[in-house]
C-alpha atoms as a PDB file:
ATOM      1  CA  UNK A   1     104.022 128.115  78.744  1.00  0.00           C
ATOM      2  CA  UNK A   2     100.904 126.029  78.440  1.00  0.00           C
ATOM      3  CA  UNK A   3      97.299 127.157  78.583  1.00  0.00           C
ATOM      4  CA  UNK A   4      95.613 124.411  79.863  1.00  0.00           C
ATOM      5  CA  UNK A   5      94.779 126.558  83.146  1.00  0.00           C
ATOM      6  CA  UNK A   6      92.898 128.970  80.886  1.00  0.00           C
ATOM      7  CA  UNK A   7      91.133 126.761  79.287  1.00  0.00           C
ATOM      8  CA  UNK A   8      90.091 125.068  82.974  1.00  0.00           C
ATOM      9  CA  UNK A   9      89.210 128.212  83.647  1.00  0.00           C
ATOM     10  CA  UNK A  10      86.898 128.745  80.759  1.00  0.00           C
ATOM     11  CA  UNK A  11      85.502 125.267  81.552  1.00  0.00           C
ATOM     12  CA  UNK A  12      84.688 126.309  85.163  1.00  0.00           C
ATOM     13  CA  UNK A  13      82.921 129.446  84.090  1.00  0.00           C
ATOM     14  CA  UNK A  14      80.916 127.183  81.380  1.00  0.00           C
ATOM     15  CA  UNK A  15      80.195 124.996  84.590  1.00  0.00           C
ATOM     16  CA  UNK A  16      78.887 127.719  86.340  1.00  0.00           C
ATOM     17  CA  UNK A  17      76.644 129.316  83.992  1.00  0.00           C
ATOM     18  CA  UNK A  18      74.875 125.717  82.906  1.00  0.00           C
ATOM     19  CA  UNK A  19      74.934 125.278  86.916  1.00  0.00           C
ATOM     20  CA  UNK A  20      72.800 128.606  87.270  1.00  0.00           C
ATOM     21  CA  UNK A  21      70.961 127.581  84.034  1.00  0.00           C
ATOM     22  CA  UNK A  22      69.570 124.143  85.747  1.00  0.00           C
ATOM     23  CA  UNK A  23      68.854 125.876  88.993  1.00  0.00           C
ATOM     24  CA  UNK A  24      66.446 128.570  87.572  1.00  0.00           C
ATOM     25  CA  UNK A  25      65.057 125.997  85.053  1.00  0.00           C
ATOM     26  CA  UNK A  26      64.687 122.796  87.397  1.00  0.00           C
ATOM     27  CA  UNK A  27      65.155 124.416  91.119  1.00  0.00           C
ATOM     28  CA  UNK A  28      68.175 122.874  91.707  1.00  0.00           C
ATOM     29  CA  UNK A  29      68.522 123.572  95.368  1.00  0.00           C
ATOM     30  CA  UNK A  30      71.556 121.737  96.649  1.00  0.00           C
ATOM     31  CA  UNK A  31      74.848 120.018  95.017  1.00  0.00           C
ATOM     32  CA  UNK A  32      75.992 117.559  98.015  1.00  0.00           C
ATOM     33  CA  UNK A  33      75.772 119.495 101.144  1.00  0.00           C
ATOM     34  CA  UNK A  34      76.598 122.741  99.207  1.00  0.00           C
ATOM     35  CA  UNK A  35      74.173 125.260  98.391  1.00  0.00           C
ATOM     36  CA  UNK A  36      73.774 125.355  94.579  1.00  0.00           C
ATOM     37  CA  UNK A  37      74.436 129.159  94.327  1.00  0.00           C
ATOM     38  CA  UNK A  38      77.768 128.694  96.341  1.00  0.00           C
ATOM     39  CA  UNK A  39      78.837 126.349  94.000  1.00  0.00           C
ATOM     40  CA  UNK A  40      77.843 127.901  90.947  1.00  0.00           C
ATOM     41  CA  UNK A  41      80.035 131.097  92.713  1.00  0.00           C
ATOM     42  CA  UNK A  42      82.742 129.440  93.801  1.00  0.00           C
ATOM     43  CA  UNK A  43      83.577 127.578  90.169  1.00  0.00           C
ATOM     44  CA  UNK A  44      82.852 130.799  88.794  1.00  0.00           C
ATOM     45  CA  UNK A  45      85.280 132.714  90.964  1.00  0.00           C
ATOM     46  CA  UNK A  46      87.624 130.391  90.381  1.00  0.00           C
ATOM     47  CA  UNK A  47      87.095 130.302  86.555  1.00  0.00           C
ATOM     48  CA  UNK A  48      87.885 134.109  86.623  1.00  0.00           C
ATOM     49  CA  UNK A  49      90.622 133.959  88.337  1.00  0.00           C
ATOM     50  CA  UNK A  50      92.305 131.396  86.428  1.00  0.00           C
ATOM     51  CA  UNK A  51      91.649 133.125  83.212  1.00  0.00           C
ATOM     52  CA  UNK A  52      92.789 136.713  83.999  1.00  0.00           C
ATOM     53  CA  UNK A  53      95.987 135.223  86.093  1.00  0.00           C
ATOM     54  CA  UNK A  54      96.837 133.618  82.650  1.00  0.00           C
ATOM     55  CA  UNK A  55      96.206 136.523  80.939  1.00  0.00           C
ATOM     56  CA  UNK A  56      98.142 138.942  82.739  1.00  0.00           C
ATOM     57  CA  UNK A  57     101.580 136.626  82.946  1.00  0.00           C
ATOM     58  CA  UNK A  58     101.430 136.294  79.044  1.00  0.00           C
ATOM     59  CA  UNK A  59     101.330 139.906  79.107  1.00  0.00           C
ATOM     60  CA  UNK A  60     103.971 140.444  81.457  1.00  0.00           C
ATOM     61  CA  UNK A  61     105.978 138.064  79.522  1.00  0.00           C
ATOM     62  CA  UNK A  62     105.723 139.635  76.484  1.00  0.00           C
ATOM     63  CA  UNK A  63     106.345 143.233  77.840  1.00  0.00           C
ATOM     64  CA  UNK A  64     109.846 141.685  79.105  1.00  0.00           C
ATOM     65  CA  UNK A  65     110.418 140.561  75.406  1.00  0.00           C
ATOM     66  CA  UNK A  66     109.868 143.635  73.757  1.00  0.00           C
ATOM     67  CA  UNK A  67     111.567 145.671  76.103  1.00  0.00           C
ATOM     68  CA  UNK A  68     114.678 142.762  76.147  1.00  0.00           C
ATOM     69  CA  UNK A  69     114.735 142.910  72.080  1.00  0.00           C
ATOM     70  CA  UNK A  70     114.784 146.908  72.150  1.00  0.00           C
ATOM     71  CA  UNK A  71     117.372 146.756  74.468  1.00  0.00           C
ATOM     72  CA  UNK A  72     120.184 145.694  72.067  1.00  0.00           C
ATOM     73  CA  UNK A  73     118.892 148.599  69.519  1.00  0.00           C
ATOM     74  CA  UNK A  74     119.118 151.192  72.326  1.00  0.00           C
ATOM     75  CA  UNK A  75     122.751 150.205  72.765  1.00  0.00           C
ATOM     76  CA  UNK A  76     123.818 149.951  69.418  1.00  0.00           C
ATOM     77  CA  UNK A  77     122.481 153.584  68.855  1.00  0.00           C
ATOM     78  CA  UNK A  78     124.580 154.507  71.602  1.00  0.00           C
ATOM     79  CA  UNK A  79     127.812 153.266  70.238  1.00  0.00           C
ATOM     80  CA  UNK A  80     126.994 155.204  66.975  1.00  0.00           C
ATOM     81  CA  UNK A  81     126.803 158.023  68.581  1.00  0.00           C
ATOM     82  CA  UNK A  82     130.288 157.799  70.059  1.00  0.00           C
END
């Protein structure tokens, strides 16, 4: 399982924050046709999203490998007990 999307997602928050950081400093108004904040939102947004979906399947994934290694213990305590 690679972790490139969390690191695009890291680089899209990045993007938004130096985004936010030119508008205030320079009065950046517009990016294309785009308002400036809804960019800056939108690669944020996205940047989030990307970031805490990663997070959460590596954590579901290792949940489901914990519970699949204790699995063989359970059963082997079982047959001891018969």
């Amino acid at each position: 399982m690679s972790r490139v999307p969390r690191f695009i997602g890291y680089a899209f928050m990045a993007t938004a924050a130096i985004l936010a950081a030119v508008m205030r400093k320079e009065g950046v108004e517009t990016v294309g046709r785009l308002p400036a904040v809804a960019v800056a939102l939108f690669l944020g947004m996205v940047g989030v999203m990307l970031v805490f979906t990663d997070l959460m399947v590596r954590g579901l994934y290792a949940q489901v490998g914990a519970a699949r290694q204790a699995q063989p213990d359970q059963e082997k305590s079982d047959d001891d007990e018969d």
